[in-house]
N, C-alpha and C. Protein backbone atom coordinates (compact mmCIF):
# COMPACT_ATOMS: atom_id res chain seq x y z
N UNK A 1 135.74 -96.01 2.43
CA UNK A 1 134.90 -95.92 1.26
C UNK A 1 134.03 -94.67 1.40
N UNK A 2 133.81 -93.84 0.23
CA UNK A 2 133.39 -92.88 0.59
C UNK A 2 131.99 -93.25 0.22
N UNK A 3 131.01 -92.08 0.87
CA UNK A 3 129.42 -92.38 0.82
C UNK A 3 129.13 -91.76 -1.22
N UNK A 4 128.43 -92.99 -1.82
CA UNK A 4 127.69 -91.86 -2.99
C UNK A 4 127.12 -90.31 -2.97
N UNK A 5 126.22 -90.92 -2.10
CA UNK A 5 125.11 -89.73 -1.38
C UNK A 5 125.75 -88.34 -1.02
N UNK A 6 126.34 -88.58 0.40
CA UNK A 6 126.59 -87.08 0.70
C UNK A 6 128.19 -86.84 0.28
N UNK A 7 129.04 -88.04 -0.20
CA UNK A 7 130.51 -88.34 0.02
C UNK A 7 131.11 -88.21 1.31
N UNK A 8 130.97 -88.22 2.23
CA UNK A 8 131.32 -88.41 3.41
C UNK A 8 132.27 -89.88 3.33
N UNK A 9 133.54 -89.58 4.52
CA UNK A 9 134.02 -91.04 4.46
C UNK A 9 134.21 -91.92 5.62
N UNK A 10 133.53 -91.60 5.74
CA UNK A 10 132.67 -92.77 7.52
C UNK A 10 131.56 -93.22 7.13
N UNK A 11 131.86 -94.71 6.55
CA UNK A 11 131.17 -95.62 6.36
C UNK A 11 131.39 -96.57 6.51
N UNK A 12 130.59 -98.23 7.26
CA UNK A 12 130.84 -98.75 7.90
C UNK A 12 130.10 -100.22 6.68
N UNK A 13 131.14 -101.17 7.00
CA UNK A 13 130.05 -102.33 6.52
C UNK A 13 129.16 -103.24 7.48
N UNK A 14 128.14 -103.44 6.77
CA UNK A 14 127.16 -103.58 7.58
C UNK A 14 126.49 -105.65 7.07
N UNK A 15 127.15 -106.16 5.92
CA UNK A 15 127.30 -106.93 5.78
C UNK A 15 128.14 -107.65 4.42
N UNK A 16 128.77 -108.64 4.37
CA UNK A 16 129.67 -109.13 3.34
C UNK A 16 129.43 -110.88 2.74
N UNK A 17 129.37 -110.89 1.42
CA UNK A 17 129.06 -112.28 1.25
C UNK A 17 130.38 -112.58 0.18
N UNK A 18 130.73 -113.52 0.08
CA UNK A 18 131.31 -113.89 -1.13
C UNK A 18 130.29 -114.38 -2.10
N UNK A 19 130.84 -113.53 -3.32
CA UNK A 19 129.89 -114.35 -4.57
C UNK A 19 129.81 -115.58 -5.36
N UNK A 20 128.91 -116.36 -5.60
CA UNK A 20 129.33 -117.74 -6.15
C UNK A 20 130.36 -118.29 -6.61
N UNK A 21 131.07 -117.46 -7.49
CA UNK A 21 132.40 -117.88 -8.35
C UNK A 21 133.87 -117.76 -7.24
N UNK A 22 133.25 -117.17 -6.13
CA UNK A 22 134.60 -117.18 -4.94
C UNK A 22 135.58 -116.02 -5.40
N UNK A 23 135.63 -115.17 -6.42
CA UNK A 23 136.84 -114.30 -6.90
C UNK A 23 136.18 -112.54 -6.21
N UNK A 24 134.57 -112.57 -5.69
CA UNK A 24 134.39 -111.44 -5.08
C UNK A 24 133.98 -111.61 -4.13
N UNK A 25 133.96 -110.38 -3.05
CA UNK A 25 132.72 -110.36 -2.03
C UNK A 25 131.88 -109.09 -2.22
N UNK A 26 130.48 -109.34 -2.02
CA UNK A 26 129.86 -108.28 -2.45
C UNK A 26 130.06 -107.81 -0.68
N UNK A 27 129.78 -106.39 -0.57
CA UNK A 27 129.70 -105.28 0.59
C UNK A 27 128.76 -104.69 0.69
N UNK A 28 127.65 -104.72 1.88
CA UNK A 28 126.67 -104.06 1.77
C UNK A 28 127.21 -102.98 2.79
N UNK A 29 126.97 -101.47 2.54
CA UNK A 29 127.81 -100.69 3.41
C UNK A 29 126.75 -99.67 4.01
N UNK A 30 127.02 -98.77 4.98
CA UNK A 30 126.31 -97.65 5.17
C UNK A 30 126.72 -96.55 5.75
N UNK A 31 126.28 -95.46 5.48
CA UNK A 31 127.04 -94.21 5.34
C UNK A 31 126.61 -93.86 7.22
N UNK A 32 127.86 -93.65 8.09
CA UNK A 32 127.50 -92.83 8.95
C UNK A 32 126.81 -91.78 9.60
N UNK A 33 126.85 -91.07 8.27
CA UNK A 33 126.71 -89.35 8.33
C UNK A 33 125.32 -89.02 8.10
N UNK A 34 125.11 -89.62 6.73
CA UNK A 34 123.15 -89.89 6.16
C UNK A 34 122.82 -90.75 6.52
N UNK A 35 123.21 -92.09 7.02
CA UNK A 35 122.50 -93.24 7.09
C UNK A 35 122.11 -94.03 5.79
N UNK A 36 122.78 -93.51 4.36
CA UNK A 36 122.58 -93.40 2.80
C UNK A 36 123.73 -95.74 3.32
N UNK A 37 122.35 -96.59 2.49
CA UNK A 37 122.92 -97.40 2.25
C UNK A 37 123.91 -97.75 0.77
N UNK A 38 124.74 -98.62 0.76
CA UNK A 38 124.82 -99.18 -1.19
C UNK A 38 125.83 -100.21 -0.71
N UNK A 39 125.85 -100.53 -1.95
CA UNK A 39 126.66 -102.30 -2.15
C UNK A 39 128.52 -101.63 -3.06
N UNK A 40 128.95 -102.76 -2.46
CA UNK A 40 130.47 -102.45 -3.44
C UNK A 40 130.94 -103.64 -3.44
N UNK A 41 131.31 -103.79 -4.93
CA UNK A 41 132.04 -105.31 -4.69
C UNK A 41 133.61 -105.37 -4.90
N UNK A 42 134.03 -106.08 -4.30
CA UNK A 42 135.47 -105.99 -4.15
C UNK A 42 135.90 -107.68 -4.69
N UNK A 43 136.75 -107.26 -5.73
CA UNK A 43 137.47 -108.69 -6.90
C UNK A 43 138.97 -108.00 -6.68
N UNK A 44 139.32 -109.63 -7.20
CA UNK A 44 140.73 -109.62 -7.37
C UNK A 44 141.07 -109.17 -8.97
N UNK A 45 142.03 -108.35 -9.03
CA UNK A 45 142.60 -108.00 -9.55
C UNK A 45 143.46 -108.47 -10.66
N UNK A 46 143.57 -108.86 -11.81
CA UNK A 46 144.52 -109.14 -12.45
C UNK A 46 145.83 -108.49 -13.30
N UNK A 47 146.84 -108.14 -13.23
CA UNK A 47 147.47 -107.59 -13.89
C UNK A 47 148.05 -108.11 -15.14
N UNK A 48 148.06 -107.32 -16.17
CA UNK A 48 148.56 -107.31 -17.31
C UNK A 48 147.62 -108.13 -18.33
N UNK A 49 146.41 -108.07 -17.86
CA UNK A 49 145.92 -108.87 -19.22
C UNK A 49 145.36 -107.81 -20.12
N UNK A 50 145.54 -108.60 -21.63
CA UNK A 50 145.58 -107.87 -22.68
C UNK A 50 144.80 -108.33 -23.74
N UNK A 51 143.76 -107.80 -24.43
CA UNK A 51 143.21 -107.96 -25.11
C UNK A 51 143.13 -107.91 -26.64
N UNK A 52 143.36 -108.85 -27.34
CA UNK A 52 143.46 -109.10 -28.73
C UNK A 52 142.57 -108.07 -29.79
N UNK A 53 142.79 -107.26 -30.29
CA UNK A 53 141.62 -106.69 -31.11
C UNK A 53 141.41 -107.54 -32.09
N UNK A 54 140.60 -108.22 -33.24
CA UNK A 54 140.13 -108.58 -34.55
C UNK A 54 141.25 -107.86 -35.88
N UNK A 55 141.35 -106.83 -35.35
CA UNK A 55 142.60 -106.03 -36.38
C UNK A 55 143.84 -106.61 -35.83
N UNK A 56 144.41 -107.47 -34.93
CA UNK A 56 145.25 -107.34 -34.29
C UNK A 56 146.22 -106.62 -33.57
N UNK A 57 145.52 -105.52 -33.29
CA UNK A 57 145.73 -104.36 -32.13
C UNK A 57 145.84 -105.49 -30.90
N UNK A 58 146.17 -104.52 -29.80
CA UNK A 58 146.67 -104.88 -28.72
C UNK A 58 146.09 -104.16 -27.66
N UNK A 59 144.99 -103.85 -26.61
CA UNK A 59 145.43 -103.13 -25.45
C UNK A 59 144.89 -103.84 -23.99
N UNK A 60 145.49 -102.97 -23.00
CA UNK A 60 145.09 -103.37 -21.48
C UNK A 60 143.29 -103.35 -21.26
N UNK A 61 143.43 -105.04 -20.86
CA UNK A 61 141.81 -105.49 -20.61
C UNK A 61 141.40 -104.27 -19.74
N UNK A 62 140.23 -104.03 -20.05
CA UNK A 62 139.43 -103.06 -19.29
C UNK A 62 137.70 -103.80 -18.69
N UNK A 63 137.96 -104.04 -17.46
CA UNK A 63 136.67 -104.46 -17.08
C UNK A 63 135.00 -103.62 -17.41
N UNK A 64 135.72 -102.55 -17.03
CA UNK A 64 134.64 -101.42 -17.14
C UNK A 64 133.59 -101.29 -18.52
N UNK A 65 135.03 -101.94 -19.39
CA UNK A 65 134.03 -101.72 -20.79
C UNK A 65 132.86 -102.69 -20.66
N UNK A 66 133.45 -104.23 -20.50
CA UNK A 66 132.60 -105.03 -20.61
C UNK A 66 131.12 -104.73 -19.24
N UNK A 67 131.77 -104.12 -18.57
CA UNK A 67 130.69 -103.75 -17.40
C UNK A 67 129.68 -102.51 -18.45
N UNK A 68 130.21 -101.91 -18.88
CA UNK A 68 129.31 -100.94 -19.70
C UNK A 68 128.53 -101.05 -20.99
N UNK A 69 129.05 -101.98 -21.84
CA UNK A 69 128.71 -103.10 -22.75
C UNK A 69 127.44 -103.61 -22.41
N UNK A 70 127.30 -104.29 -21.54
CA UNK A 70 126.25 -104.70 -21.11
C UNK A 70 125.11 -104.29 -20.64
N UNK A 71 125.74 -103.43 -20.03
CA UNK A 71 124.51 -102.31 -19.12
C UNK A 71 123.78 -101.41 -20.52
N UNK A 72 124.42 -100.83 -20.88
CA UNK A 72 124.05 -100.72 -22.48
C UNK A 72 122.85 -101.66 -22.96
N UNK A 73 123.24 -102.95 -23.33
CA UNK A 73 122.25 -103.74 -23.63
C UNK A 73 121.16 -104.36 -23.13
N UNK A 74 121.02 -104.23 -21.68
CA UNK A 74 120.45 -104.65 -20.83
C UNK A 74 119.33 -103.13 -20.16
N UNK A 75 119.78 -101.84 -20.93
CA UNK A 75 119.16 -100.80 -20.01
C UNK A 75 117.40 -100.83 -20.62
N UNK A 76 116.47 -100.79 -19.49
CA UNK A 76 115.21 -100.95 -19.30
C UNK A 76 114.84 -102.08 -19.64
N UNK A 77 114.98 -103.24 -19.32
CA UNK A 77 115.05 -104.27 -19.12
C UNK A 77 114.96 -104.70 -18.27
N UNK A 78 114.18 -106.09 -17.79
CA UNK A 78 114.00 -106.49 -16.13
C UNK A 78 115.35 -106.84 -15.92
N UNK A 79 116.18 -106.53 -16.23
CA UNK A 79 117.94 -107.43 -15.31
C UNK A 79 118.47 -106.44 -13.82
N UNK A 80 118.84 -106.81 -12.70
CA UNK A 80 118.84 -105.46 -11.71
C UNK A 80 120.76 -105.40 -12.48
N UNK A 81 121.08 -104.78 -11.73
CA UNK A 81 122.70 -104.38 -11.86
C UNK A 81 123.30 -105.60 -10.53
N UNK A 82 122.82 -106.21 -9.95
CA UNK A 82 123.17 -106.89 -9.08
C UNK A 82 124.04 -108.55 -10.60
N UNK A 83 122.55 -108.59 -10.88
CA UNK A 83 122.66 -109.81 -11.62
C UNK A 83 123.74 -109.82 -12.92
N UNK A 84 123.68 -108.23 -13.64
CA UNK A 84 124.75 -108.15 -14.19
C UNK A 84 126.57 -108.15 -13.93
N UNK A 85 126.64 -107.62 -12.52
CA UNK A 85 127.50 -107.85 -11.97
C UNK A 85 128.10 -109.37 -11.71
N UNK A 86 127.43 -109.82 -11.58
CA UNK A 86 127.72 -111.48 -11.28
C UNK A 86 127.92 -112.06 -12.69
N UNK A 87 127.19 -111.60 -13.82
CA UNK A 87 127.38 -112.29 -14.92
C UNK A 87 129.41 -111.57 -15.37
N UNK A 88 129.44 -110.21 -15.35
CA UNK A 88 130.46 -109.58 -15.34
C UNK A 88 131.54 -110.72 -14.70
N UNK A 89 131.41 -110.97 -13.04
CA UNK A 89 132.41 -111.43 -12.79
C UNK A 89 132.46 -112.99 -12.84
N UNK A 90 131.61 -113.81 -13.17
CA UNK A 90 131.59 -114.98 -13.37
C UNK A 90 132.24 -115.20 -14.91
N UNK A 91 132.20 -113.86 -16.13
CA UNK A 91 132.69 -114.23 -17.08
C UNK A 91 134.38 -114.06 -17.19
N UNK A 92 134.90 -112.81 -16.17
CA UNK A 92 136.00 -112.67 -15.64
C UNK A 92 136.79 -113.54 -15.36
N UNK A 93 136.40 -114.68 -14.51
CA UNK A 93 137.06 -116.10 -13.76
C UNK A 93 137.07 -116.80 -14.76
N UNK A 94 136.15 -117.35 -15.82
CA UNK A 94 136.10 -117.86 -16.93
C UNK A 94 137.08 -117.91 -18.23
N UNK A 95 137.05 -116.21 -18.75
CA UNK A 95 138.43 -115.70 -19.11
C UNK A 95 139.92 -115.87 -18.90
N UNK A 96 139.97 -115.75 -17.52
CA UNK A 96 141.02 -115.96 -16.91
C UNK A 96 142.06 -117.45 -17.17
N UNK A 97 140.56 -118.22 -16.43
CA UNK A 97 141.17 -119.38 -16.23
C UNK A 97 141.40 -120.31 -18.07
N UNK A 98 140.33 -119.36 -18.93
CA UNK A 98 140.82 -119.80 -20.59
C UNK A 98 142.12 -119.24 -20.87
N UNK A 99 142.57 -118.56 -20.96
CA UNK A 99 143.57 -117.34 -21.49
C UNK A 99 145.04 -117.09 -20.43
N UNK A 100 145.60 -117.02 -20.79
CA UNK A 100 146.84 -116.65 -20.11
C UNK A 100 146.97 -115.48 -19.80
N UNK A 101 147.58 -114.41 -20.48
CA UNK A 101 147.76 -113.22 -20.55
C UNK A 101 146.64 -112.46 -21.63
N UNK A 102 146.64 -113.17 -22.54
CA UNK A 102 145.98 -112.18 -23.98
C UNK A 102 144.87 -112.90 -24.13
N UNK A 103 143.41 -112.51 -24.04
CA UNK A 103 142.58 -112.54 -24.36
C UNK A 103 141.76 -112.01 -25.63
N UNK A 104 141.04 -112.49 -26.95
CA UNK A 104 140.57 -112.47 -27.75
C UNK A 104 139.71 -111.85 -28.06
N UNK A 105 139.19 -110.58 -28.05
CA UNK A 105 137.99 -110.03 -28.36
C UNK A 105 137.16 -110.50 -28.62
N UNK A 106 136.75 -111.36 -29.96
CA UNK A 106 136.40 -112.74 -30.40
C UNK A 106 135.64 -113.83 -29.63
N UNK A 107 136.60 -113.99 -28.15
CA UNK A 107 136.08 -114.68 -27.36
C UNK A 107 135.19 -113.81 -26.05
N UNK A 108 135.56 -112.89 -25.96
CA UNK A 108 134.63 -111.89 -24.98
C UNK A 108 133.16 -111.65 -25.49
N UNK A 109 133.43 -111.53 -27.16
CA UNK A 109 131.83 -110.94 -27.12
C UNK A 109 131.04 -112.31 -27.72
N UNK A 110 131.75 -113.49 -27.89
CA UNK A 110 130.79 -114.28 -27.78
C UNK A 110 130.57 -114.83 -26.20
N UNK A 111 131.35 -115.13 -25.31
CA UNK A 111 130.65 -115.14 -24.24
C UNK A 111 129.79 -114.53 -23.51
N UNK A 112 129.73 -113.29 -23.73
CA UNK A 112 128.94 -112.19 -23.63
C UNK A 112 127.46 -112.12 -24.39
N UNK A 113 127.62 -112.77 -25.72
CA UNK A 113 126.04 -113.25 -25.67
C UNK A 113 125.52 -114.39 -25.69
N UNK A 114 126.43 -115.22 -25.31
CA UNK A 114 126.12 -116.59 -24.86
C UNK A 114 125.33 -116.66 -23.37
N UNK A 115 125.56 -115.49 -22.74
CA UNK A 115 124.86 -115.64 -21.33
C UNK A 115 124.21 -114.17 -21.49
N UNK A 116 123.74 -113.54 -22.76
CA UNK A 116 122.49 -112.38 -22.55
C UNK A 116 121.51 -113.39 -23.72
N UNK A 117 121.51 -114.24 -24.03
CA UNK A 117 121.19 -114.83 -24.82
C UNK A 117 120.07 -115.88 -23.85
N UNK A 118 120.65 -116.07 -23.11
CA UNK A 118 120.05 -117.29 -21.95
C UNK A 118 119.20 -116.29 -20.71
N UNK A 119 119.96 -114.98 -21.04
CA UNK A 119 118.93 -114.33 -19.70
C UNK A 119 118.07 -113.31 -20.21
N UNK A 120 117.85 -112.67 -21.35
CA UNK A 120 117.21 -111.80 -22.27
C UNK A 120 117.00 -111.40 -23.55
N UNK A 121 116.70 -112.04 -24.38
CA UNK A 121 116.83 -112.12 -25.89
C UNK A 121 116.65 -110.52 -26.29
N UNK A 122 116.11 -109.76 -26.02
CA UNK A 122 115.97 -108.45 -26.58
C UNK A 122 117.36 -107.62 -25.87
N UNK A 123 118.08 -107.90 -25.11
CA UNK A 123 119.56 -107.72 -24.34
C UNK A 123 120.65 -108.31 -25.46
N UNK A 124 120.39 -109.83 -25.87
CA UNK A 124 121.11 -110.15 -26.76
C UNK A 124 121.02 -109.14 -27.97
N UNK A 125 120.04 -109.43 -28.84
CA UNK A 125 120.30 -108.78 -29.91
C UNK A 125 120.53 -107.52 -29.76
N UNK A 126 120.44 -106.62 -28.68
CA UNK A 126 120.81 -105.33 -28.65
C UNK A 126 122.49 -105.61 -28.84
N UNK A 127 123.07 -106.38 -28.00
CA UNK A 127 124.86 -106.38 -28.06
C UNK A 127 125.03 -107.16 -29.16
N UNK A 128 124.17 -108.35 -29.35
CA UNK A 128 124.71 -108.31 -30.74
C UNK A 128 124.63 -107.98 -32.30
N UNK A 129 124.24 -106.90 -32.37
CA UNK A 129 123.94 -105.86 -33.56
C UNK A 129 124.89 -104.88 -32.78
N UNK A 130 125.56 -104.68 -32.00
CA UNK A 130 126.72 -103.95 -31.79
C UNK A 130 128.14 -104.33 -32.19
N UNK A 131 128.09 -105.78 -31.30
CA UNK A 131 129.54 -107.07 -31.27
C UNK A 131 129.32 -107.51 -32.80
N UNK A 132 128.10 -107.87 -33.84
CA UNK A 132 128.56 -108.32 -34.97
C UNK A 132 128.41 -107.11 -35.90
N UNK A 133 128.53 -105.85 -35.61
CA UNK A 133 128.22 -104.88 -36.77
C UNK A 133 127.45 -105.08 -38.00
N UNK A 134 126.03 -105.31 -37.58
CA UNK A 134 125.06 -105.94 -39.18
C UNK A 134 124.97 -104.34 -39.49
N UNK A 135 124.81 -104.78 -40.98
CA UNK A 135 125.31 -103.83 -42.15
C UNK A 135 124.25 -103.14 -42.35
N UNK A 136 122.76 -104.14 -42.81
CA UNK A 136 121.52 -103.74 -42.67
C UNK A 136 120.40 -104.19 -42.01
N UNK A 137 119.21 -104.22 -42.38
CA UNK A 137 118.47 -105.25 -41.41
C UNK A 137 118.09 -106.46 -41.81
N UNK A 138 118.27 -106.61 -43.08
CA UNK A 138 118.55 -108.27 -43.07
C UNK A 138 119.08 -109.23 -42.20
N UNK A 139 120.07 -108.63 -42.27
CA UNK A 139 121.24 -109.30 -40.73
C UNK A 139 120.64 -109.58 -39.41
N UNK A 140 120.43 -108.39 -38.79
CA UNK A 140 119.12 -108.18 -38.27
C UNK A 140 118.16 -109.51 -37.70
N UNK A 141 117.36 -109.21 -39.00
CA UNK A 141 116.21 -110.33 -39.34
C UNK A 141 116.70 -111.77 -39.12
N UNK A 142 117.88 -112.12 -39.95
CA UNK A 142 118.83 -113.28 -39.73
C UNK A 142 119.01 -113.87 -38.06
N UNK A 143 119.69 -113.07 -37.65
CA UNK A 143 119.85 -112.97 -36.12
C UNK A 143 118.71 -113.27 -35.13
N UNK A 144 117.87 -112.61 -35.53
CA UNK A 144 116.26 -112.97 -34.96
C UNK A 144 115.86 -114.50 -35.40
N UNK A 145 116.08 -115.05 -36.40
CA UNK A 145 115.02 -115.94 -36.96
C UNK A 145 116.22 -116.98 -35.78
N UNK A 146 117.28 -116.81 -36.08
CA UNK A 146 118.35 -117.72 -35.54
C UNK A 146 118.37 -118.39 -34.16
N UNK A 147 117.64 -116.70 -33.57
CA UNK A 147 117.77 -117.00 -31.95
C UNK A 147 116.35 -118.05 -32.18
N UNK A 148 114.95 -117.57 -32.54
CA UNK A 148 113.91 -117.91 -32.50
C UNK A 148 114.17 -119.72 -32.96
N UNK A 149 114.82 -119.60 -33.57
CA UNK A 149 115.24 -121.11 -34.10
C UNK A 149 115.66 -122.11 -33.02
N UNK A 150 116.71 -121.16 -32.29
CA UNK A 150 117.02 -121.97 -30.96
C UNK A 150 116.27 -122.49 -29.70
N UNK A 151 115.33 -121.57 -29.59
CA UNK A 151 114.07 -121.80 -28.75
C UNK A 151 113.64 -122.74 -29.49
N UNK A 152 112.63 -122.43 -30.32
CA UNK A 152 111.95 -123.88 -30.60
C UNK A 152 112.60 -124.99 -31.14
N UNK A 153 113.48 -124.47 -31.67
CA UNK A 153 114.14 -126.75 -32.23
C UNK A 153 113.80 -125.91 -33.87
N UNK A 154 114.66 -127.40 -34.31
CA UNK A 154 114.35 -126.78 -35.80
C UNK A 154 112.94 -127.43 -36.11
């Protein structure tokens, strides 16, 4: 693994956990050369899954998006990248074990604010005024009163 820092590739791990859902282990590593620490997580892999567009397009699942998706919605925000990661791969195993091969767009970005919804309401509505494309701010407003609705009860 090469170092961020200086890129050097003598780096050593220095500790390993598996993550709750059992499909990663996070890596805490450190660079030989600088002494430069960082984390890497290492998941299994799936091949060939494919993601449904709403148009009924077709293409190869891409983790990264949904990893960037989020981070997106979540940037300056108390969430670390640790915690997003785990939400990332806990929704991964989830997916999986729903879906066969082809997964639903549909179903990604509502799970996706089904759990920014529970960990940051201003995270939610950021992805979702992305994931539901509101037109104006009515929608908006809608979305707000909705979440606010859910907190308190009707």
């Amino acid at each position: 693994m090469q170092c961020p820092k200086c890129s050097a590739k003598d780096t050593r791990v220095i500790d390993s956990r598996v993550q709750r859902n059992g499909f990663a282990i996070r890596r805490r590593r450190m660079c030989q050369v600088c002494d430069y620490r960082f984390t890497t997580t290492e998941e299994i892999v799936r091949e060939g899954l494919v993601v449904k567009k709403a148009d009924g397009r077709r293409e190869e699942f891409d983790r990264t998006k949904i990893l960037n998706g989020i981070r997106r919605a979540c940037e300056k925000r108390p969430i670390d990248i640790e915690q997003i990661e785990m939400m990332v791969s806990d929704l991964m195993a989830e997916l999986e074990a729903a879906c066969e091969t082809e997964i639903p767009s549909r179903l990604i970005g509502e799970r996706i604010m089904n759990r920014l919804r529970d960990i940051d309401q201003i995270a939610y509505v950021r992805f979702a005024s992305v994931y539901k494309d509101f037109r104006d701010i009515n929608e908006l407003a809608q979305e707000i009163s909705a979440l606010r609705e859910t907190e308190t009860g009707p």
